[in-house]
Protein backbone atom coordinates (compact mmCIF):
# COMPACT_ATOMS: atom_id res chain seq x y z
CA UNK A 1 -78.04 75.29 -197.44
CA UNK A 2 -76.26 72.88 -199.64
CA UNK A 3 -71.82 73.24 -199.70
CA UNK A 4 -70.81 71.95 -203.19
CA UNK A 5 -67.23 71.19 -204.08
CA UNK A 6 -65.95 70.61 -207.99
CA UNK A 7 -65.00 67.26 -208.92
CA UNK A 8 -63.82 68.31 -212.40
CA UNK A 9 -60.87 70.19 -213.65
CA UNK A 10 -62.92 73.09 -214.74
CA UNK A 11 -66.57 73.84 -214.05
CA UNK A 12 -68.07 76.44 -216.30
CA UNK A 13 -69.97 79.60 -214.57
CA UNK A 14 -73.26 80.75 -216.00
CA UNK A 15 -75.77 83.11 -216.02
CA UNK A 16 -78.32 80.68 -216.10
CA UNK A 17 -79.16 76.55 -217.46
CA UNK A 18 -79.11 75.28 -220.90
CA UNK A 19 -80.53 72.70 -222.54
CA UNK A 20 -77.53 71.97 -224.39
CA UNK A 21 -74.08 71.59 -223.68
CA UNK A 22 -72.79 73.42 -226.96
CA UNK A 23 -74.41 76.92 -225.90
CA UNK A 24 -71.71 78.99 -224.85
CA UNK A 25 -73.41 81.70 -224.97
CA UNK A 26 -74.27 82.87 -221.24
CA UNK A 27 -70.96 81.48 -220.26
CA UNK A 28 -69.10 83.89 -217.63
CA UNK A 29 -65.91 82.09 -216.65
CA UNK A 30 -64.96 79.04 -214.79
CA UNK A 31 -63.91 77.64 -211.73
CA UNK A 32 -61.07 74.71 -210.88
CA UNK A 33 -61.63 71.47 -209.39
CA UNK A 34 -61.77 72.18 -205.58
CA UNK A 35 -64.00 75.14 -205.69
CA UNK A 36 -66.43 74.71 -202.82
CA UNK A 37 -69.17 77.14 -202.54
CA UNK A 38 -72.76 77.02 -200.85
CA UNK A 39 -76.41 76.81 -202.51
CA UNK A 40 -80.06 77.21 -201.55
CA UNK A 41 -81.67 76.85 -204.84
CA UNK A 42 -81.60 74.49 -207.52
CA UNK A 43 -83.41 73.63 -210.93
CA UNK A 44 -83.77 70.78 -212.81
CA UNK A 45 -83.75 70.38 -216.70
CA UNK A 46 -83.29 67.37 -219.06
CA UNK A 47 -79.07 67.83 -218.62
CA UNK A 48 -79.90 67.00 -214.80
CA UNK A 49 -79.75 69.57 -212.02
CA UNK A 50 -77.98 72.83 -212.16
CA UNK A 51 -76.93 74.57 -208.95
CA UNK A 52 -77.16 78.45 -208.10
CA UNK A 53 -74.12 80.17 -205.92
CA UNK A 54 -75.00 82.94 -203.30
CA UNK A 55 -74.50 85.85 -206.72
CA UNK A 56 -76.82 83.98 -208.57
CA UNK A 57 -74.61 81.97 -211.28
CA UNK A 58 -75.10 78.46 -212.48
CA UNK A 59 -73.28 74.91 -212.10
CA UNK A 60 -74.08 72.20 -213.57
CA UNK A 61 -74.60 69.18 -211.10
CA UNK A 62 -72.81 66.60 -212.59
CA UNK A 63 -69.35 68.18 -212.00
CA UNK A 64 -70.28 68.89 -208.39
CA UNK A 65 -70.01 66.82 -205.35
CA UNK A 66 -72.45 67.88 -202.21
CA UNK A 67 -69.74 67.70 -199.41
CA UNK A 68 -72.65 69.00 -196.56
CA UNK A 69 -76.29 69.30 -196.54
CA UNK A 70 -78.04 70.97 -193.73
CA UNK A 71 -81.46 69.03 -193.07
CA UNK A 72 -84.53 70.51 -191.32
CA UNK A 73 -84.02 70.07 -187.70
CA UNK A 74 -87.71 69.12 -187.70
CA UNK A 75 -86.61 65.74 -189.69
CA UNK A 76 -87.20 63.15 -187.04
CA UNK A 77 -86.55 60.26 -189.91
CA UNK A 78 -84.23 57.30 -189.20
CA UNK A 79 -81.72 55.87 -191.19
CA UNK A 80 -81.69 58.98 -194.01
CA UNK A 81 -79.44 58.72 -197.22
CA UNK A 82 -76.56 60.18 -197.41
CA UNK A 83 -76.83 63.84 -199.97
CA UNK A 84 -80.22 64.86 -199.86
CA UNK A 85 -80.88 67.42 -202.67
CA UNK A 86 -81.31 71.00 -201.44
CA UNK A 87 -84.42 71.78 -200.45
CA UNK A 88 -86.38 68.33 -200.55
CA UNK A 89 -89.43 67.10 -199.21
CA UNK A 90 -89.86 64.27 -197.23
CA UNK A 91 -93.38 61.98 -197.80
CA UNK A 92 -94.35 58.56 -197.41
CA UNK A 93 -97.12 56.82 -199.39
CA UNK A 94 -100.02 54.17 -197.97
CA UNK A 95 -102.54 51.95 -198.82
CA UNK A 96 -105.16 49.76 -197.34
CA UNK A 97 -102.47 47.58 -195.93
CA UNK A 98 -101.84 50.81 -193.57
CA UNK A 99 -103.68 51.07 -190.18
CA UNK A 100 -104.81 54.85 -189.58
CA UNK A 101 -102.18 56.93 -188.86
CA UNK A 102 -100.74 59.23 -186.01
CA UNK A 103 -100.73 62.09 -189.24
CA UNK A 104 -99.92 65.29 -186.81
CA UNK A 105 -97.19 62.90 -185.15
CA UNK A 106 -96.07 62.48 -189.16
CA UNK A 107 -96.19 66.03 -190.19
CA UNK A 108 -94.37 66.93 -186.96
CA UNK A 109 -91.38 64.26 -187.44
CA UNK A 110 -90.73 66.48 -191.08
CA UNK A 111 -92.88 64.54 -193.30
CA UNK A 112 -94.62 66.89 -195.74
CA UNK A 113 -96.93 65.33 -198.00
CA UNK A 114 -98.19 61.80 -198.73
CA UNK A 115 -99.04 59.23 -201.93
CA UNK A 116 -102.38 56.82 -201.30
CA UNK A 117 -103.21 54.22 -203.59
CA UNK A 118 -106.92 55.13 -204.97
CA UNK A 119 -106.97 52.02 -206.97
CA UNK A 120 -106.16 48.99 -208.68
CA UNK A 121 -107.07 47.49 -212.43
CA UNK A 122 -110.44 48.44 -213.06
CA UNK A 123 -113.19 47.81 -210.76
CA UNK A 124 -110.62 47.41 -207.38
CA UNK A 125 -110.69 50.42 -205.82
CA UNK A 126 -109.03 51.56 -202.40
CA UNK A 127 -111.19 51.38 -199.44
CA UNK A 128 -109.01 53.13 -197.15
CA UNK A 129 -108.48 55.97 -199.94
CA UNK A 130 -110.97 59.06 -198.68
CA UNK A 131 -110.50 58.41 -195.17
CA UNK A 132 -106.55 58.16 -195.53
CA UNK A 133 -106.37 61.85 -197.73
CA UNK A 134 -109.18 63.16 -195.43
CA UNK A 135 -107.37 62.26 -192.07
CA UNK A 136 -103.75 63.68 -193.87
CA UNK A 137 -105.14 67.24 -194.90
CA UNK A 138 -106.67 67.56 -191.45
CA UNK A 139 -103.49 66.64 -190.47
CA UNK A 140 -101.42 69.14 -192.57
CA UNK A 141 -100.14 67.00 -195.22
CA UNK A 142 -100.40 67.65 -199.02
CA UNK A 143 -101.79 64.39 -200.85
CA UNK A 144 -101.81 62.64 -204.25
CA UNK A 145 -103.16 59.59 -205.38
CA UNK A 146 -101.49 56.74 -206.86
CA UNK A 147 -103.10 54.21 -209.49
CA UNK A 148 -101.38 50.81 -209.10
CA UNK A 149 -102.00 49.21 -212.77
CA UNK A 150 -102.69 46.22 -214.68
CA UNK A 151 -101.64 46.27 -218.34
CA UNK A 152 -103.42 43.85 -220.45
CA UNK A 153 -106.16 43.28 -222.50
CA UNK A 154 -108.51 42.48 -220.56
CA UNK A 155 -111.11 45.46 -220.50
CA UNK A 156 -112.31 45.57 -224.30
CA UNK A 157 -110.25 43.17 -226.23
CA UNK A 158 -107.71 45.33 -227.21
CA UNK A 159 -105.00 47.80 -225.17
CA UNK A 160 -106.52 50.76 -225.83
CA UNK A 161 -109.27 50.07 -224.21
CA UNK A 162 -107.88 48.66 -221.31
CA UNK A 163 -105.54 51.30 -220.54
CA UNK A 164 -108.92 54.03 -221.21
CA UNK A 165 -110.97 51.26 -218.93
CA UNK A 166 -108.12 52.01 -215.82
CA UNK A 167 -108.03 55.46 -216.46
CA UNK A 168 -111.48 56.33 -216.38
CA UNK A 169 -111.77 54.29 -213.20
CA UNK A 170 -109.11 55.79 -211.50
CA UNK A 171 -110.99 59.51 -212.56
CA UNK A 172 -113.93 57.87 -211.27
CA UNK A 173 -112.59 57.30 -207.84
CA UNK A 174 -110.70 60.71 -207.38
CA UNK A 175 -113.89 62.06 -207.99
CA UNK A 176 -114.87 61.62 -204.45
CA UNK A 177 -112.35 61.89 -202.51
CA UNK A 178 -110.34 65.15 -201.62
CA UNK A 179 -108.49 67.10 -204.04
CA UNK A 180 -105.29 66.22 -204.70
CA UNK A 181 -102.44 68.49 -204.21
CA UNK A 182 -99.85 66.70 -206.26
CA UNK A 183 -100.43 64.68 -209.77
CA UNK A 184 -101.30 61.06 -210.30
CA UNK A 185 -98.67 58.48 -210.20
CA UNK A 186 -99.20 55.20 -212.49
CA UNK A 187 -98.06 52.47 -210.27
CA UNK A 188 -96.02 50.37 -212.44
CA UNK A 189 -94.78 47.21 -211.20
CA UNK A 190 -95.43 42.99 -212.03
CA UNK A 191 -97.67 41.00 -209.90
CA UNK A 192 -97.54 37.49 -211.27
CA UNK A 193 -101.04 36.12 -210.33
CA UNK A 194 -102.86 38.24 -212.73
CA UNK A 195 -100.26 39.81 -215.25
CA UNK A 196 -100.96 38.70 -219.17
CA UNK A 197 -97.48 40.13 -220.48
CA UNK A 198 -97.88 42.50 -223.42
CA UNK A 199 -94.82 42.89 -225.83
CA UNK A 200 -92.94 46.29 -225.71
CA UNK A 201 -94.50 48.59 -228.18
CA UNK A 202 -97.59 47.61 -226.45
CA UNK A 203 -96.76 47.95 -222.87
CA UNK A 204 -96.06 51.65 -224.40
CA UNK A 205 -98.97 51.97 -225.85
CA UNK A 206 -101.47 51.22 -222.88
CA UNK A 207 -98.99 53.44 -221.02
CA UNK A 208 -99.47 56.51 -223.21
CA UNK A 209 -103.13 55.77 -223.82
CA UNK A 210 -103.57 55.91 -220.24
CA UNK A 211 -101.63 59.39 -219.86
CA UNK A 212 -103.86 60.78 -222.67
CA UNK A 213 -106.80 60.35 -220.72
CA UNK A 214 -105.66 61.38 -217.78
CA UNK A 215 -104.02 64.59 -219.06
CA UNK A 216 -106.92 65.63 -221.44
CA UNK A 217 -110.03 65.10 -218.17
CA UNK A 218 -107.78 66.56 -215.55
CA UNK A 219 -105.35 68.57 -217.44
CA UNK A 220 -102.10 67.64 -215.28
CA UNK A 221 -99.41 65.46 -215.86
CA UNK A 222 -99.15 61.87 -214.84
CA UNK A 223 -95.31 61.15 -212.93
CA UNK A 224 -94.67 57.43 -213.62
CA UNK A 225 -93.72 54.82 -210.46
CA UNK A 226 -91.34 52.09 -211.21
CA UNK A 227 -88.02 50.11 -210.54
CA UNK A 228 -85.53 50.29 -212.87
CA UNK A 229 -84.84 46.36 -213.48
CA UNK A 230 -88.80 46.28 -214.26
CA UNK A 231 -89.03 49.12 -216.97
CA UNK A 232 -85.74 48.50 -218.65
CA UNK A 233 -87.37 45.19 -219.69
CA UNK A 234 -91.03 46.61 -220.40
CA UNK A 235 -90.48 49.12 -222.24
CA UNK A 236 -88.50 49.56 -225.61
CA UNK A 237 -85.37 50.80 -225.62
CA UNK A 238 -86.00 54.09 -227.87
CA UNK A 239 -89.34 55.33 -225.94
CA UNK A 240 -89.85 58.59 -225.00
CA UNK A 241 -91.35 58.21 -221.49
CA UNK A 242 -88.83 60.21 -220.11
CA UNK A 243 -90.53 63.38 -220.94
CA UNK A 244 -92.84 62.47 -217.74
CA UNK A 245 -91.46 62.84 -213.97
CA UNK A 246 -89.95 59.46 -212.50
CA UNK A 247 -90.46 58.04 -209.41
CA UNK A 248 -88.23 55.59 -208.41
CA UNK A 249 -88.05 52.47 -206.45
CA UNK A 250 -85.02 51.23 -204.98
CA UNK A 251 -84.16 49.68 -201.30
CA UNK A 252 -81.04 48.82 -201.94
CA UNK A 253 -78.91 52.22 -202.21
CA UNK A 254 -78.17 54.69 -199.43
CA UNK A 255 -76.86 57.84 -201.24
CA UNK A 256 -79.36 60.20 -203.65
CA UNK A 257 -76.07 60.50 -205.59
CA UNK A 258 -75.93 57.04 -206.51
CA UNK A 259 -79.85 56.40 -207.60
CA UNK A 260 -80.16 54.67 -211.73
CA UNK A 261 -82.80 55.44 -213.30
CA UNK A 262 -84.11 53.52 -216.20
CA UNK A 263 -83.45 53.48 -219.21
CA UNK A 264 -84.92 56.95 -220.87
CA UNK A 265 -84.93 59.77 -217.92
CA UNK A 266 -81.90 61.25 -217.00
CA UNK A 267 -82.66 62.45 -213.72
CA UNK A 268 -85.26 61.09 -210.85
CA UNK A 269 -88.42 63.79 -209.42
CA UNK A 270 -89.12 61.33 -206.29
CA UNK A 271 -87.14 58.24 -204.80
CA UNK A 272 -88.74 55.25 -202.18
CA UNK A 273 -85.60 54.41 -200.51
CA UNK A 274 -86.95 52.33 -198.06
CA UNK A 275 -90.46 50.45 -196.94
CA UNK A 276 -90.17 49.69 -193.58
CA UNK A 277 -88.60 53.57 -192.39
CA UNK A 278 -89.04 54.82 -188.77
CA UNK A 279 -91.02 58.33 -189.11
CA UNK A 280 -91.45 60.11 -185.35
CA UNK A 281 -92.98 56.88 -183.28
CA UNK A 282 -94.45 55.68 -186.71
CA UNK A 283 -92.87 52.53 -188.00
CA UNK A 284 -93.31 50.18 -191.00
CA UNK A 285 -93.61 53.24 -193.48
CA UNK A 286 -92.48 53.62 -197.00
CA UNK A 287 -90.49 57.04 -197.42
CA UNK A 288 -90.14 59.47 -199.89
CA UNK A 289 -87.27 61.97 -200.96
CA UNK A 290 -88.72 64.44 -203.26
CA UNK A 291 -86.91 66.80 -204.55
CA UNK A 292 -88.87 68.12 -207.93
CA UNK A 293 -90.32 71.31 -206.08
CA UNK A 294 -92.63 72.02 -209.29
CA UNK A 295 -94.83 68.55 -208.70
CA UNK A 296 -96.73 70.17 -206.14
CA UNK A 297 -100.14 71.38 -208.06
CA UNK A 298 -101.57 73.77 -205.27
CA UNK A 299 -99.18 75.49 -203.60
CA UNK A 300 -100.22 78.49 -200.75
């Protein structure tokens, strides 16, 4: 249970969220700056999040301030932000570079679910990916996979094909391994050795290609990984990315109230905060806040 206090002079009360500011329509009254009141449920659109009160009537987030958050006592996590939204998941996500895990140590210390890198390029896949997503189900954990890209031209000439080249390998791999509960994250990020720099429009273009694909073998959405210094330069100013979840990347803030995200998405669906957290006796993790409840594909 969330307590939320207004930061503005007047915060209007409604029956439910809008997408636009100018409906007035399910409007009910308001309530003065200083007006602290306590929520369990909230819901995200593209005007950010909205908050519910105990009768069931909406605030909008960005004239609220979360004064106390109650976390899970089962949250054995060091160092936590400060805010975290109400009701959030913790996960962390691995690799190859990750020794097998203590996962029932893990899913005891409050961590939920987990992100493992399937692959990389085309042709590079994870080794470590089935027996990481076999070892966290047995363990408890939801999963998802994460394909860590390489935008270029180098599979077919031209971007298209590249970006169909990665995609179908990444199907190719998830193929074989267990079902993921959550959807596929495109990993992107630079990695100097091997990156042939494509301009703007086409850095969007391999990026949507790659979506397509995705979304038309598997059906599901693709959330996007990323830091926000990286994509602001990528990408072009006017693209329309931000349809897709965001997860971000960023070490160097403490407070879930005080995360940028790039330009193009309003709001952020997951944020790394850290990749060396302290989970239970598990060290040397990267950690997750998610707070997008509607990412999760399979729920019981």
């Amino acid at each position: 249970m969330a307590q939320l206090k207004v930061i503005v002079n007047q915060l209007n009360r409604r029956r439910g969220p809008v997408a636009d500011m100018s409906d007035k329509s399910n409007i009910i009254g308001t309530v003065p700056k200083g007006y602290v009141f306590e929520s369990n449920f909230q819901i995200t659109n593209m005007l950010g999040i909205w908050y519910a009160d105990p009768d069931g009537y909406y605030y909008w987030g960005n004239g609220l301030l979360v004064v106390d958050e109650a976390t899970s006592p089962n949250f054995r996590i060091e160092n936590l932000p400060l805010h975290l939204p109400v009701s959030c998941r913790m996960g962390i996500d691995v690799s190859h570079y990750n020794e097998m895990l203590d996962w029932m140590e893990i899913k005891n210390a409050g961590i939920s679910f987990t992100y493992i890198k399937t692959s990389e390029g085309a042709g590079s896949p994870d080794p470590e990916a089935g027996r990481h997503a076999a070892a966290a189900k047995q363990g408890g954990l939801r999963i998802g996979y994460y394909h860590f890209c390489r935008p270029d031209k180098r599979n077919g000439g031209t971007v298209a094909n590249d970006a169909n080249a990665e995609a179908d390998d990444a199907l190719s791999r998830m193929a074989v391994i267990p079902k993921a509960d959550l959807p596929l994250v495109l990993d992107l990020e630079d990695s100097p050795p091997w990156d042939m720099p494509l301009q703007p429009a086409e850095y969007l273009e391999w990026i949507h290609t790659f979506i397509d694909r995705i979304r038309n073998d598997s059906g599901s959405d693709v959330m996007l990984y990323s830091r926000k210094s990286y994509l602001d330069v990528k990408l072009p100013s006017d693209h329309d990315l931000g349809k897709y979840k965001l997860w971000i990347s960023n070490y160097s803030v403490k407070d879930c109230n005080k995360v940028i995200c790039p330009v193009g998405w309003s709001d952020w669906a997951m944020w790394q905060y850290c990749e060396d957290g302290v989970v239970g006796n598990v060290s040397k993790l990267d950690i997750n806040i998610l707070k997008e409840q509607t990412l999760f594909l399979n729920e019981p």
